[in-house]
Structure formats: C-alpha cells, structure tokens
C-alpha atoms as a PDB file:
ATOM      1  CA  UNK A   1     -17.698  -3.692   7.938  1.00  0.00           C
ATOM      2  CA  UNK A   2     -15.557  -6.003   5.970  1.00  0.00           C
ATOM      3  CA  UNK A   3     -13.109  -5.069   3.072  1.00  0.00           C
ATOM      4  CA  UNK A   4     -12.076  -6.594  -0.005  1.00  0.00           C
ATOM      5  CA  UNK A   5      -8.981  -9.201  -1.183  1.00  0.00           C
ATOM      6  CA  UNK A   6      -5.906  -6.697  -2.248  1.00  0.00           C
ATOM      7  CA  UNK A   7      -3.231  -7.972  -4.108  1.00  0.00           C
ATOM      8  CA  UNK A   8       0.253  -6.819  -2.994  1.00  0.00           C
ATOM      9  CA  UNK A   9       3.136  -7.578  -5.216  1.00  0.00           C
ATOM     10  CA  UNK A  10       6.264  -7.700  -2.353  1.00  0.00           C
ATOM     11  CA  UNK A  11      10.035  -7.056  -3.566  1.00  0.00           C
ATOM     12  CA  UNK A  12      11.632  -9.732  -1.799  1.00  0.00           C
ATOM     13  CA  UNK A  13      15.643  -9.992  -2.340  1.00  0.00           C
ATOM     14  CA  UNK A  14      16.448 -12.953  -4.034  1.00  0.00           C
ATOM     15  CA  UNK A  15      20.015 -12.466  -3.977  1.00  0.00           C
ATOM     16  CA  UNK A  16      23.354 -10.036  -4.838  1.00  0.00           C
ATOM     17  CA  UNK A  17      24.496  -8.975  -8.561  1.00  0.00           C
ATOM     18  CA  UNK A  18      28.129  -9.269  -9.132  1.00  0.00           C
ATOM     19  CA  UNK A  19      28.475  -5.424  -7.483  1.00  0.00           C
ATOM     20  CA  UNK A  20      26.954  -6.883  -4.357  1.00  0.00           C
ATOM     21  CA  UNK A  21      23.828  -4.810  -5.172  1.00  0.00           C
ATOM     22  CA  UNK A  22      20.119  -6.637  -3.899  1.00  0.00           C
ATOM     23  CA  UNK A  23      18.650  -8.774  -6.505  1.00  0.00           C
ATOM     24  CA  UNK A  24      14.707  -8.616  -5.940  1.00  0.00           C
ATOM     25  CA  UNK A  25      12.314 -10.725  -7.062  1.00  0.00           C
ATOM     26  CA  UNK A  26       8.379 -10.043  -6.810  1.00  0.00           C
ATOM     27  CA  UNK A  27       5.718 -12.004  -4.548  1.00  0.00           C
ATOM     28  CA  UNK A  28       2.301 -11.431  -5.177  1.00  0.00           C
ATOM     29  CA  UNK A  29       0.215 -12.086  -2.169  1.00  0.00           C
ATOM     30  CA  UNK A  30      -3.695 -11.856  -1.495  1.00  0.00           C
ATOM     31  CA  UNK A  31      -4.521  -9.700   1.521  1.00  0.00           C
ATOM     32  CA  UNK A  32      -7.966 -10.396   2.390  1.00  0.00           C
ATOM     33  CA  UNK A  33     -10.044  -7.720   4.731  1.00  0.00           C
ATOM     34  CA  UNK A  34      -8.364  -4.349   3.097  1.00  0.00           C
ATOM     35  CA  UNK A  35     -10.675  -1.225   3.267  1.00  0.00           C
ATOM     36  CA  UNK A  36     -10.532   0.968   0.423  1.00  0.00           C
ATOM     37  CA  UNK A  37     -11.704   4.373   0.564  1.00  0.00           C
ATOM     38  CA  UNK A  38     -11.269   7.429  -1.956  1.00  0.00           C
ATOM     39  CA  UNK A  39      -9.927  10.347  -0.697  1.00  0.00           C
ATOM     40  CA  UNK A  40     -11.188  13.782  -0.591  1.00  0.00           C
ATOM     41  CA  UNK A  41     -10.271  16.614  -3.019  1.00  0.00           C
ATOM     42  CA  UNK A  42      -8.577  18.454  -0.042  1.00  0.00           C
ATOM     43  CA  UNK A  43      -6.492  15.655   1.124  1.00  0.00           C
ATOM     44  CA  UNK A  44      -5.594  14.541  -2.653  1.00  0.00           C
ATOM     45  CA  UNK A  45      -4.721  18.515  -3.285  1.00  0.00           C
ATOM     46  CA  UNK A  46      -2.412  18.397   0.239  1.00  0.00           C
ATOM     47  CA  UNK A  47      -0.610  15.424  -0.955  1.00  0.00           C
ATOM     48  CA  UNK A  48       0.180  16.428  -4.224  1.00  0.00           C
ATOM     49  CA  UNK A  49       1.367  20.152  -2.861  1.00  0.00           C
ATOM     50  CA  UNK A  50       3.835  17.509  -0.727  1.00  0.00           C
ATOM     51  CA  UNK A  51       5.156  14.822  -2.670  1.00  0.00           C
ATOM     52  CA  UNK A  52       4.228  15.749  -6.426  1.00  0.00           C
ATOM     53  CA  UNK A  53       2.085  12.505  -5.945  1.00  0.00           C
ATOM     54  CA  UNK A  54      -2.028  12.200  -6.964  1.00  0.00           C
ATOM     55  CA  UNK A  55      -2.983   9.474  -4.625  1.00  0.00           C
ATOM     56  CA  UNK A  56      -6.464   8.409  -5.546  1.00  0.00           C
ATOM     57  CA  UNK A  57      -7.077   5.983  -2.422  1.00  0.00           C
ATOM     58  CA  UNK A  58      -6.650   5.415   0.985  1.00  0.00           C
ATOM     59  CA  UNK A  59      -6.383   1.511   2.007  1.00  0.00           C
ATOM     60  CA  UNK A  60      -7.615   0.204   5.653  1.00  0.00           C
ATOM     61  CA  UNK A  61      -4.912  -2.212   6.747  1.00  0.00           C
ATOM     62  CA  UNK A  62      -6.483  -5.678   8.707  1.00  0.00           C
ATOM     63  CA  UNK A  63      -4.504  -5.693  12.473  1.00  0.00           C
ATOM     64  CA  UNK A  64      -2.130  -8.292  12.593  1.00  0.00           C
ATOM     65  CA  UNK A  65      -0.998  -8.137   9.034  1.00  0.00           C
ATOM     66  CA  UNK A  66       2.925  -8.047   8.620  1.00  0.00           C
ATOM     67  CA  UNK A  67       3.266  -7.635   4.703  1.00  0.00           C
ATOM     68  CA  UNK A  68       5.892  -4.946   3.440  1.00  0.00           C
ATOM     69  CA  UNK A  69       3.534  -1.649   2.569  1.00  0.00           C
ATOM     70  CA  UNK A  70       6.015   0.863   2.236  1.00  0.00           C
ATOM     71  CA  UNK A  71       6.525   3.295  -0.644  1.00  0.00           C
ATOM     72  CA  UNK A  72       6.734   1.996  -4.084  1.00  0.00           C
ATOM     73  CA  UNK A  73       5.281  -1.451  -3.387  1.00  0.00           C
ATOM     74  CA  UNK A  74       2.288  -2.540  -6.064  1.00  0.00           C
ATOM     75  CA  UNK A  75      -0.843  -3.621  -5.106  1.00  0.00           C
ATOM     76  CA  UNK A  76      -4.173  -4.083  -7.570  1.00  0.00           C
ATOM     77  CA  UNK A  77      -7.916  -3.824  -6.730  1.00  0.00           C
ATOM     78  CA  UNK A  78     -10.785  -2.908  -8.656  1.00  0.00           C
ATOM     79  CA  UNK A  79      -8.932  -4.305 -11.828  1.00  0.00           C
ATOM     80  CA  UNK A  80      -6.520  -1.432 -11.421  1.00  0.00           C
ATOM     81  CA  UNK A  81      -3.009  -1.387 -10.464  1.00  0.00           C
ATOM     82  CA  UNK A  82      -1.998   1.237  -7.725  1.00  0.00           C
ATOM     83  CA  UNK A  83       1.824   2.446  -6.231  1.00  0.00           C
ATOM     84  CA  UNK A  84       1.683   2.810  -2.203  1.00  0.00           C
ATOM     85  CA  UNK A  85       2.621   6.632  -1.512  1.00  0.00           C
ATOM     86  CA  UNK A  86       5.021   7.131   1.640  1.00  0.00           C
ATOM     87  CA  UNK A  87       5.009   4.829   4.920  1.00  0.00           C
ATOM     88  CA  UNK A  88       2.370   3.442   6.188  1.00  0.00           C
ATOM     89  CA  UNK A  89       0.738   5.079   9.376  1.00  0.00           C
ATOM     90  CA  UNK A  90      -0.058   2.605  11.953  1.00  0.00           C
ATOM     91  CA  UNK A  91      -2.455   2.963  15.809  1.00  0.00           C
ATOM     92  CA  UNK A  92      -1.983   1.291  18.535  1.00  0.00           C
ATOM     93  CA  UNK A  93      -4.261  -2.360  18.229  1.00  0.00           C
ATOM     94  CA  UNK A  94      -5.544  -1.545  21.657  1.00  0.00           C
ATOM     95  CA  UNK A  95      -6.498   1.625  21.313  1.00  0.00           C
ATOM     96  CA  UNK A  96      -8.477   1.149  17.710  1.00  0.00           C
ATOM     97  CA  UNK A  97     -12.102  -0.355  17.980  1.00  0.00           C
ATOM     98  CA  UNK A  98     -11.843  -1.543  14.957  1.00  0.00           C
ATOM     99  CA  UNK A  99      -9.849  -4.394  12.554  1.00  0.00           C
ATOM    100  CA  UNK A 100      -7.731  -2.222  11.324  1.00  0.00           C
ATOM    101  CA  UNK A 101      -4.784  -0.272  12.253  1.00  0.00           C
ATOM    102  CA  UNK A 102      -2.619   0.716   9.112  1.00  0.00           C
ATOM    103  CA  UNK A 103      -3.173   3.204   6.527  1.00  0.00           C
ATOM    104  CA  UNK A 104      -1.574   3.752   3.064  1.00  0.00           C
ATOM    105  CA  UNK A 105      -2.169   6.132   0.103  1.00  0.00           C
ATOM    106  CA  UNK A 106      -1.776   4.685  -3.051  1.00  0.00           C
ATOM    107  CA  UNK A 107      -1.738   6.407  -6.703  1.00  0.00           C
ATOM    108  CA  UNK A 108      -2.706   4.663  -9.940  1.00  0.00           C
ATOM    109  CA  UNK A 109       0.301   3.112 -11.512  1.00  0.00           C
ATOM    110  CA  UNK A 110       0.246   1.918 -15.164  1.00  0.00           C
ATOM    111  CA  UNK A 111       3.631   0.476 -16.760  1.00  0.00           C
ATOM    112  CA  UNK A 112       5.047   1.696 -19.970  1.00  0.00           C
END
C-alpha cells in the first residue's frame, strides 16, 4: 500500500500582538505517504451526533511523522480543502504492522 502527498497548512506562532496574544502565521507542508479513506455512513452519522461535525474522510498518518494534526488545522487532497476534526488517535509503532500509526477525521472546509 502506499498513500498520496497531503498538504497540511501548520499555524506556527510568529510572534505576540500588543495584548501579548499569539500571532500565527501559516506553513504549508507536503506530507508524502498519507492514506485516505472515506468513512462509512455509520461512523459519519456517530460523529456528527458528537461534535455537530460531517467528517467526510479518515487520513492514515506515515509513522514517524511529527507535523501538528490537531483540530482545526487545513490540509488539501483531491483538489479539495478539508478541516482536521478532534485529536489525532495514535498506536503504538511496535505494535502496528503497518506504516502508519495516526488517524484523523477531516470535514470539507471551503472559505467565505
């Protein structure tokens, strides 16, 4: 199996305003090896009846990778923009077969 190049847009802080509040700026980075799957009507129904959220996809993170998913952060694939739902779940490397050990939802995002 291999996945596809995600782009993930990180808030970074860049600095303070003059209220001392976190000035962020955003980093766009290429994460290659990210499996994308849909999710099922039952698990899309389960997290809406949660969070109020549709998420759409479930993303396969690569083991290894230490790039900020948490909730709210962009990311774009299939020509889309998507916002990650909740925190990320992560295994235990040793324990998972496979190259990845992270998973996030993500919903589609469009700005307006």
């Amino acid at each position: 199996m291999l996945g596809i190049v995600v782009k993930l847009y990180e808030q970074i802080q860049s600095g303070t305003d003059p209220l001392n509040h976190p000035i962020y700026t955003t980093n766009p980075t290429d994460v290659e090896n990210v499996l994308v799957a849909p999710l099922g009507d039952t698990e899309i129904l389960e997290i809406y009846n949660l969070t109020g959220r549709r998420a759409e996809y479930q993303l396969g993170i690569p083991k290894g990778d230490t790039h900020n998913w948490e909730s709210g952060s962009k990311v774009s694939f299939f020509g889309k923009d998507w916002r990650i739902i909740g925190l990320p779940t992560e295994g235990i490397d040793k324990l998972i077969p496979l190259s990845w050990n992270k998973k996030v939802r993500v919903e589609r995002y469009e700005q307006g």
